[in-house]
Protein backbone atom coordinates (compact mmCIF):
# COMPACT_ATOMS: atom_id res chain seq x y z
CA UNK A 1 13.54 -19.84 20.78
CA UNK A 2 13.90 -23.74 20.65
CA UNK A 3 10.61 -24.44 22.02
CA UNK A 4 9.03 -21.73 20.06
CA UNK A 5 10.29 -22.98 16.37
CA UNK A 6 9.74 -26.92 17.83
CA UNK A 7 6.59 -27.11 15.19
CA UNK A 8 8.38 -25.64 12.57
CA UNK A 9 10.09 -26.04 9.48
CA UNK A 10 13.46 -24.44 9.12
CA UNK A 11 15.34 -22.66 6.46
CA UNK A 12 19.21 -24.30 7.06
CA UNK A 13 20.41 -21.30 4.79
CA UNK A 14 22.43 -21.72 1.39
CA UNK A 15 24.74 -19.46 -0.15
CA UNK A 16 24.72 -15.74 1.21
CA UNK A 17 22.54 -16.55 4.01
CA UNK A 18 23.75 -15.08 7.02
CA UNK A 19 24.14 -16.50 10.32
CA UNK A 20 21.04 -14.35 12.06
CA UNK A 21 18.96 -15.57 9.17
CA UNK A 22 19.96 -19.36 9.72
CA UNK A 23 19.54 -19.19 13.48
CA UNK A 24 16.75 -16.62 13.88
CA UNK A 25 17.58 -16.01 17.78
CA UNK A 26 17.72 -12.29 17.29
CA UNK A 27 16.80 -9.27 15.53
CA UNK A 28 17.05 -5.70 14.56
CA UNK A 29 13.91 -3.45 14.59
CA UNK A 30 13.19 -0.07 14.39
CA UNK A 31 10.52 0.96 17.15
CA UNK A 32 8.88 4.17 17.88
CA UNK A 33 9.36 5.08 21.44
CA UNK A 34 6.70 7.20 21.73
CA UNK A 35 4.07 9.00 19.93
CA UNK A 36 5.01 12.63 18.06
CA UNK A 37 8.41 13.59 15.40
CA UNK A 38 10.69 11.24 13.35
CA UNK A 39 13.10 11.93 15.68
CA UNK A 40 11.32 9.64 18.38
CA UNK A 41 12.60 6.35 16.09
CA UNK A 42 15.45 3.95 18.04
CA UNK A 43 16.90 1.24 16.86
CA UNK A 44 16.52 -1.81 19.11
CA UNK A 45 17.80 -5.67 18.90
CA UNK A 46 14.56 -7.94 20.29
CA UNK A 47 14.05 -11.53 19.78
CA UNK A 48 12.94 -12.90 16.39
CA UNK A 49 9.16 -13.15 16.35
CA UNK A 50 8.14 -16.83 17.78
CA UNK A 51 5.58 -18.60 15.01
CA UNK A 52 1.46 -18.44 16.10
CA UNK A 53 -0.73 -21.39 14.36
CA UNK A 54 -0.89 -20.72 11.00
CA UNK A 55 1.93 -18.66 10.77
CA UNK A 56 4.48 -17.78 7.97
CA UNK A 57 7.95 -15.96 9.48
CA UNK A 58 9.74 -13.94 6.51
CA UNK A 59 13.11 -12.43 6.61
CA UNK A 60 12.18 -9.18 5.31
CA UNK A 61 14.38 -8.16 2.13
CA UNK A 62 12.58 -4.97 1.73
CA UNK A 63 9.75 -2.38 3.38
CA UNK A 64 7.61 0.07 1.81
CA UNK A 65 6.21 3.29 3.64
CA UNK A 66 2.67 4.49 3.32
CA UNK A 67 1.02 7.87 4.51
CA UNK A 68 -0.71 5.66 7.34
CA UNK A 69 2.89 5.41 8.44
CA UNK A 70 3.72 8.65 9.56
CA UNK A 71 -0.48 9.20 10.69
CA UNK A 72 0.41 6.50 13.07
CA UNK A 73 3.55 7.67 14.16
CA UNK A 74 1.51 11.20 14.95
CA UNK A 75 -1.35 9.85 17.31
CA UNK A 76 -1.74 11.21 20.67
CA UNK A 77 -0.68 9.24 23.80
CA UNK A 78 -4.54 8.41 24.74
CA UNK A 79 -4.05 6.01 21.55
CA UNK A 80 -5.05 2.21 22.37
CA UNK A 81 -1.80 1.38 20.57
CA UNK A 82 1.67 0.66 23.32
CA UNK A 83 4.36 1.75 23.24
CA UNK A 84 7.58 1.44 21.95
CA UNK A 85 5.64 0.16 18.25
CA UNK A 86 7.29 -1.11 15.18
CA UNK A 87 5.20 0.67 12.65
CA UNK A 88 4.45 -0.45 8.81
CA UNK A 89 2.42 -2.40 6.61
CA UNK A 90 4.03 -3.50 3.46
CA UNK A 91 7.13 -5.99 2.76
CA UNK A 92 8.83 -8.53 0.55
CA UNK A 93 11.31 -11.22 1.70
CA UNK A 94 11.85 -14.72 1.76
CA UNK A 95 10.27 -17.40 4.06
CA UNK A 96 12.47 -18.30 6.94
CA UNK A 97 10.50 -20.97 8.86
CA UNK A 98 6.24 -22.10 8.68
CA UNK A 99 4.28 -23.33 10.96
CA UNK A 100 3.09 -27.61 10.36
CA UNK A 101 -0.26 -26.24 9.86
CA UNK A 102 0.84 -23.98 6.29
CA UNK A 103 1.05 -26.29 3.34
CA UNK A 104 1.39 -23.44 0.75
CA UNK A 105 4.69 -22.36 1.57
CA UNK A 106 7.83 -23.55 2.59
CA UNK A 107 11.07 -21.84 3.50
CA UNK A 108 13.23 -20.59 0.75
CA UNK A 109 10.40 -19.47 -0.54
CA UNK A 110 10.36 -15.27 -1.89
CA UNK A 111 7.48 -14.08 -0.88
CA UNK A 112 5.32 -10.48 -0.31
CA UNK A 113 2.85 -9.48 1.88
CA UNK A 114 0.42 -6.75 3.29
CA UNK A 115 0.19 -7.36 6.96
CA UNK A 116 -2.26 -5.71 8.19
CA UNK A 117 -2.50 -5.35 12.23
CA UNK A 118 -1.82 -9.02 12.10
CA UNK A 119 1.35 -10.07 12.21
CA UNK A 120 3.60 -10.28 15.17
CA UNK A 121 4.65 -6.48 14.57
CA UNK A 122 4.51 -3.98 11.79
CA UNK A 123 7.27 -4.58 8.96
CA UNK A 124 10.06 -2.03 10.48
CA UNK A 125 12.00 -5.59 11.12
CA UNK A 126 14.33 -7.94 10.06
CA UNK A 127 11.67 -10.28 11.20
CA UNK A 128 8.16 -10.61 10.84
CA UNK A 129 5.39 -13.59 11.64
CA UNK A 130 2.22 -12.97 9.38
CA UNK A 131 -0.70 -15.22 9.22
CA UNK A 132 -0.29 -17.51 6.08
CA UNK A 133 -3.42 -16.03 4.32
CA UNK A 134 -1.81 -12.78 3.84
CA UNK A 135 1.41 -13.41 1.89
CA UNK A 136 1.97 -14.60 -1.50
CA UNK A 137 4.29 -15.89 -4.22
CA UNK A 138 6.71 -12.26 -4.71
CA UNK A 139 6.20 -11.69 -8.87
CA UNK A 140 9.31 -12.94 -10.24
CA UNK A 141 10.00 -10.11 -12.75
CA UNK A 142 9.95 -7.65 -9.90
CA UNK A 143 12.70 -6.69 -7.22
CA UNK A 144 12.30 -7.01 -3.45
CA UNK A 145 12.15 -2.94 -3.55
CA UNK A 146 9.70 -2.99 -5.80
CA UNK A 147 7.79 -6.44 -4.62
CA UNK A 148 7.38 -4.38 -1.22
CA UNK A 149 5.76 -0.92 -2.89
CA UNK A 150 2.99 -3.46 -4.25
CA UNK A 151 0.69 -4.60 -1.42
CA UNK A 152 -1.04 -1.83 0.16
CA UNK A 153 -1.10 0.64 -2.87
CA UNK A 154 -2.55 -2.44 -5.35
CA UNK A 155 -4.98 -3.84 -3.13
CA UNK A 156 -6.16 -0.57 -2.27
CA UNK A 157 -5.94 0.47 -5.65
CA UNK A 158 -7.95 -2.88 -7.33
CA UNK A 159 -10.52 -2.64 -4.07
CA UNK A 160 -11.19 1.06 -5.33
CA UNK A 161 -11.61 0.52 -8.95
CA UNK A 162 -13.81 -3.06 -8.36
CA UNK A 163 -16.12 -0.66 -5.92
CA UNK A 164 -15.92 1.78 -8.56
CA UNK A 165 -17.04 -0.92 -11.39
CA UNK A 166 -14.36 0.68 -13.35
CA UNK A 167 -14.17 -2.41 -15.88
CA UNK A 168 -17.68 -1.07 -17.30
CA UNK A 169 -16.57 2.55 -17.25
CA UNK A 170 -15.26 4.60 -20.03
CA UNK A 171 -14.48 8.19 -17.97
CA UNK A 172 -12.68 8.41 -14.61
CA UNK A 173 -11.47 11.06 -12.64
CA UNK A 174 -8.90 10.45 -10.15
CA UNK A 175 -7.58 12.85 -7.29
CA UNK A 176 -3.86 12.27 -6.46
CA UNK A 177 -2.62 10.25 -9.25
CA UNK A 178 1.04 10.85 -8.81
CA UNK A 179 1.18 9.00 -5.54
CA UNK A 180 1.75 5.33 -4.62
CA UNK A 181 -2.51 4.31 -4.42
CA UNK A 182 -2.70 6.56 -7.69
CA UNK A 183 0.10 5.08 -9.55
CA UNK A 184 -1.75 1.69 -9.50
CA UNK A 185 -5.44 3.33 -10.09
CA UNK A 186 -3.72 4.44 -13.46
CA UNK A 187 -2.21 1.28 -14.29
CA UNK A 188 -4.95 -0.87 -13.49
CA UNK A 189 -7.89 1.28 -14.77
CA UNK A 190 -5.11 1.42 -17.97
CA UNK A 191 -5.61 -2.35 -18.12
CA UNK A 192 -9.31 -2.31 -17.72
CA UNK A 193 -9.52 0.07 -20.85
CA UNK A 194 -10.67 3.09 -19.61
CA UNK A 195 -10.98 5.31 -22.66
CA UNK A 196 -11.15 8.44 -20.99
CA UNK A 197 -9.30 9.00 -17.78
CA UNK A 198 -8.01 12.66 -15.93
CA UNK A 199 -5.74 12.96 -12.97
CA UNK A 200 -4.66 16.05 -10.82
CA UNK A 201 -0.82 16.87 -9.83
CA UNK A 202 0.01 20.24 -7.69
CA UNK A 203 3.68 20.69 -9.31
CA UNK A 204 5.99 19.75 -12.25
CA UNK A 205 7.75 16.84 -10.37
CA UNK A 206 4.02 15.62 -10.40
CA UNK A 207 3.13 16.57 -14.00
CA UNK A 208 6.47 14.67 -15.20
CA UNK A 209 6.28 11.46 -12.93
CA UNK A 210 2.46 11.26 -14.51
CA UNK A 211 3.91 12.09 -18.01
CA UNK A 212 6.96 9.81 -17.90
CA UNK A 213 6.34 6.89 -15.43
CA UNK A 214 2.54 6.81 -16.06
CA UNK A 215 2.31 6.95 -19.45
CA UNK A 216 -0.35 10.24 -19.32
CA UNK A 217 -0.93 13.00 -21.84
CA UNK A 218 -0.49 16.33 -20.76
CA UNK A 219 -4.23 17.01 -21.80
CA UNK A 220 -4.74 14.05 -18.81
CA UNK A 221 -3.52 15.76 -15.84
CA UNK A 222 -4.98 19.16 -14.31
CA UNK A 223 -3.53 21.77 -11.77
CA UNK A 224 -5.33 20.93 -8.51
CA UNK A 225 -3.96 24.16 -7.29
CA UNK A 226 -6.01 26.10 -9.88
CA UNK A 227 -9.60 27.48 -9.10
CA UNK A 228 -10.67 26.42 -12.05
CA UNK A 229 -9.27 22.96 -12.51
CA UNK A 230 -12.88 21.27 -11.79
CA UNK A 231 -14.29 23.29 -14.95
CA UNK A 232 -10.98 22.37 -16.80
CA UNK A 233 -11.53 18.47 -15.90
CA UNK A 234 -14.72 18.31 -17.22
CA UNK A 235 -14.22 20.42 -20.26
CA UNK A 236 -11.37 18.28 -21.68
CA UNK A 237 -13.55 14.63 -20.26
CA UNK A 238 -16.88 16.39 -22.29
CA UNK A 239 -18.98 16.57 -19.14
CA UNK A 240 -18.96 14.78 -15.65
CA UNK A 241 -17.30 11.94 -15.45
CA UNK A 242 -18.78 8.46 -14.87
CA UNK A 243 -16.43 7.50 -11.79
CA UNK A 244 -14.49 9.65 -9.22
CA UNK A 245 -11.68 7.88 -7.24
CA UNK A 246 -10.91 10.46 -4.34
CA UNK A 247 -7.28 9.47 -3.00
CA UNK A 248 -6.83 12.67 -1.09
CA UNK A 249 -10.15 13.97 0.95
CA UNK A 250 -10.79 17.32 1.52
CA UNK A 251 -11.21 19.74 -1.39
CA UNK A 252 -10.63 17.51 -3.79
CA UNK A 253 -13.08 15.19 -2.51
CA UNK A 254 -15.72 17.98 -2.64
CA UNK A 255 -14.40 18.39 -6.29
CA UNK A 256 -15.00 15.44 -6.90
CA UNK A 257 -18.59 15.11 -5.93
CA UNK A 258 -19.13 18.01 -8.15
CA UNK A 259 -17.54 16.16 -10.96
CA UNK A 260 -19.73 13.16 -10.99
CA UNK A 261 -22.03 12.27 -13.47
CA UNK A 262 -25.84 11.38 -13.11
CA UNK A 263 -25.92 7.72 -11.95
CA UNK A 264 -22.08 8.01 -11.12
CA UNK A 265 -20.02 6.16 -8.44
CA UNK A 266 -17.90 7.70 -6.13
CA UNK A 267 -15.32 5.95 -4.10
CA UNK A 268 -12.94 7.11 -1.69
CA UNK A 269 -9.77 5.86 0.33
CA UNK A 270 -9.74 8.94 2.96
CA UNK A 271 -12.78 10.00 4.16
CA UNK A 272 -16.87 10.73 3.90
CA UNK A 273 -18.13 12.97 1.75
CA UNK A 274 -19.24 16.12 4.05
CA UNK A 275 -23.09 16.72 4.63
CA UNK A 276 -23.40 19.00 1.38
CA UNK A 277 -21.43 16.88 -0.69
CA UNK A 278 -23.75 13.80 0.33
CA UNK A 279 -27.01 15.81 -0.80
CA UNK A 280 -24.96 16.66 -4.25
CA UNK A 281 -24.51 13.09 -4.62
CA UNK A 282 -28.29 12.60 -3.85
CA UNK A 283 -29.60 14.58 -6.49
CA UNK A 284 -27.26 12.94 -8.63
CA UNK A 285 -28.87 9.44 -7.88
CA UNK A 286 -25.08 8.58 -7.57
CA UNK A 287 -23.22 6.09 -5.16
CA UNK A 288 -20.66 6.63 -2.16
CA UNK A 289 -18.12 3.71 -1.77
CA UNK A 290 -15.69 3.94 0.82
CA UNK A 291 -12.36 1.66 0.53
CA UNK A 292 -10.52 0.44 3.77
CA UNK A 293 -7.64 -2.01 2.74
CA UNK A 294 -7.80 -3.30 6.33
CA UNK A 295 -11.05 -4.20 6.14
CA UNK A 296 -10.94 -7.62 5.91
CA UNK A 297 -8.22 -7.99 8.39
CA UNK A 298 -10.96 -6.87 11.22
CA UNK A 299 -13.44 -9.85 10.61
CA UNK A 300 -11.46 -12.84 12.63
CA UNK A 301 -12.74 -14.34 10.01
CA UNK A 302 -9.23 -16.51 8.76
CA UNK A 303 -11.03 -17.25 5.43
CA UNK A 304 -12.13 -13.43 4.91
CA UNK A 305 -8.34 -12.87 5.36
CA UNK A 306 -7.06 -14.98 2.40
CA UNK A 307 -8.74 -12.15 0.24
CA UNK A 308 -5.42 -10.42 0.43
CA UNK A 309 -3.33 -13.88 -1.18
CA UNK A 310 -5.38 -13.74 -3.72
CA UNK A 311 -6.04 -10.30 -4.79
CA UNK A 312 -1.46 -10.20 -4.22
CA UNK A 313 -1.38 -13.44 -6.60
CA UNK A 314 -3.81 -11.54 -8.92
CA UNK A 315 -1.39 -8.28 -9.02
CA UNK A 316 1.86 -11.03 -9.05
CA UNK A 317 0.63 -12.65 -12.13
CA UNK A 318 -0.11 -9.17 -14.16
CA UNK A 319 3.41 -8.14 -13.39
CA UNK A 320 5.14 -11.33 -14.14
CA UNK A 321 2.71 -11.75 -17.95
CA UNK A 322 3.82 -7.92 -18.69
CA UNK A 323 0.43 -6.52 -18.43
CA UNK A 324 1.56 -3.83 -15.64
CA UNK A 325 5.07 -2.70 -15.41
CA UNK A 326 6.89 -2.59 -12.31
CA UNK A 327 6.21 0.11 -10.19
CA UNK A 328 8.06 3.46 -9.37
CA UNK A 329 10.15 3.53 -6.37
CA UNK A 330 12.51 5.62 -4.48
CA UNK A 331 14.93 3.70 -2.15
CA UNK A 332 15.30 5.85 0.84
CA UNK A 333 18.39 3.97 2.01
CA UNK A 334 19.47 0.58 3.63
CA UNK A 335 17.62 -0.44 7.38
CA UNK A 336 18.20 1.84 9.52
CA UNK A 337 16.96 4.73 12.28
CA UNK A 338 18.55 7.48 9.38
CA UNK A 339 15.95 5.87 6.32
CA UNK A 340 12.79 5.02 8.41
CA UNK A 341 13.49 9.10 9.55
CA UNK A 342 13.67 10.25 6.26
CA UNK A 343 10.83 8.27 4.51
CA UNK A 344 8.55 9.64 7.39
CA UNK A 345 9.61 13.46 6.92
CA UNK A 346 9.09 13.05 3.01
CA UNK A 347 5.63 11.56 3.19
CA UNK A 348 4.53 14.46 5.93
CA UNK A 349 5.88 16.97 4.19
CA UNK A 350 7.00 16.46 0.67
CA UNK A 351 4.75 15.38 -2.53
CA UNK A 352 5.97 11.86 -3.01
CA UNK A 353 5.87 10.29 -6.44
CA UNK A 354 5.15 6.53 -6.56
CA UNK A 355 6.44 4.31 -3.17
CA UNK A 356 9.68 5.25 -0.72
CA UNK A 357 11.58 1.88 0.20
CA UNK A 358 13.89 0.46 2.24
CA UNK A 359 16.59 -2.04 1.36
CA UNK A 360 16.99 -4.93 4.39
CA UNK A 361 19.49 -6.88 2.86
């Protein structure tokens, strides 16, 4: 590792900091040894990530898990991806070493970060090198659990509402409100003053998470699970609804479509709208967005990248004023084969409320 960290700067520790965190020469990760079940997670020591140009390396404090997770975990063996993988996206730690060409950070420094597919590994890691121009200052007020439930969820939450225009909106609908994405469409579009906003939830732990956590009425949140809960929607909203923010595809993104008001946007995290729903939409003169988070991460474009700093600094300095609170989550336990198993079998096949984390240190 010498010649690797030769144009770095190095964090010499201070109180609490462990020996592996001071020296950096090894590390533990969870990798996924092949594609298929939870139970296919190992736990593996490998050699701390060496820094690229441009590089930040973070001692991860915390991880969050995200439905991609487990979708990634699932994909066939003819996927382009190798094997064994250290899967996720989302964490909050504290600088360890930078590369001479960052000037924006320096070690010590707390810090969170979605990394998209470009850091040296997904966050599953004690470990992790990320391109500079996708972490930022961790909000102060906020833990490292709930630091790491913010960057996937709230940009993919802010990128949704700004395609949705939501700031010059007065009724939205949103589909899947009680999970992590939908927890920060409700805060932000909260923020942006949305006078008249509906959500769905399929069960009471749903119903109360939106009630208690979100701040909701009861008169907000519909039954997705009843035939009828379209016709409820827009009875209660007075008509269709200005904006639809599908988080969940499928039904409820053909729902939606019906929902939507003349001149309406429509914007959705998981998929297309089928060929029926798209001629719907037509004769509604209204307008499909569809929101990838990664989406700037697939440019090579280093500047396009920095969109993610600044839309994390954004979020950081709304939790740390008081204008959102910290977000709901639900430590799954401390790093290990046991936790990453168990987050993974609740997102595939439990209804999660708000983000599942996992303490690293």
């Amino acid at each position: 590792m010498g010649g690797a960290l030769a144009s770095s700067r190095r964090y010499d520790g201070g109180p609490g900091e462990s020996a592996l965190t001071r020296q950096a020469k090894a590390m533990q990760a969870i990798v996924l040894t092949a594609p298929g079940p939870s139970s296919n997670f190992r736990a593996a020591e490998l050699p701390a990530p060496a820094l690229r140009k441009g590089d930040v390396r973070v001692a991860v404090r915390s991880i969050a898990f995200n439905p991609i997770d487990y979708q990634h975990r699932k994909r066939s063996p003819g996927s382009s991806s190798t094997s064994p993988a250290i899967l996720g996206r989302d964490l909050s730690g504290v600088v360890d070493a930078v590369d001479d060409a960052v000037s924006d950070f320096r070690p010590g420094d707390e810090v969170y970060s979605y990394v998209c597919d470009l850091a040296s590994s997904g966050t599953y890691a004690e470990y992790v090198s990320v391109p500079s121009e996708l972490v930022a200052k961790k909000p102060a007020s906020l833990s490292h659990d709930q630091a790491a439930a913010v960057p996937v969820a709230g940009i993919t939450a802010t990128l949704a509402l700004e395609k949705a225009r939501v700031s010059s909106t007065r009724s939205v609908f949103v589909s899947g409100g009680a999970g992590g994405v939908g927890t920060f469409v409700i805060m932000l579009s909260r923020q942006a003053a949305v006078t008249r906003l509906m959500t769905t939830a399929g069960n009471d732990m749903s119903r109360a998470y939106l009630i208690e956590k979100c701040g909701l009425r009861e008169d907000q949140i519909v039954n997705y699970k009843g035939a009828d809960f379209a016709a409820q929607a827009a009875a209660r909203n007075g008509g269709q609804f200005e904006c639809v923010l599908d988080l969940v595809g499928g039904a409820l993104l053909s729902a939606g479509c019906s929902l939507l008001a003349v001149d309406g946007n429509l914007v959705s995290i998981t998929e297309a709208p089928c060929k029926d729903d798209f001629e719907l939409l037509f004769q509604k003169n209204a307008s499909f967005h569809s929101v990838g988070a990664n989406a700037y991460s697939l440019t090579g474009d280093r500047a396009s990248w920095r969109k993610y700093q600044r839309l994390l600094g954004r979020l950081a300095t709304s939790f740390d004023s008081g204008v959102l609170r910290a977000p709901q989550v639900f430590n799954v336990g401390t790093f290990s084969v046991e936790a990453v198993r168990r987050a993974h079998d609740l997102l595939e096949y439990s209804s999660v409320q708000g983000k599942l984390v996992m303490s690293c240190a």
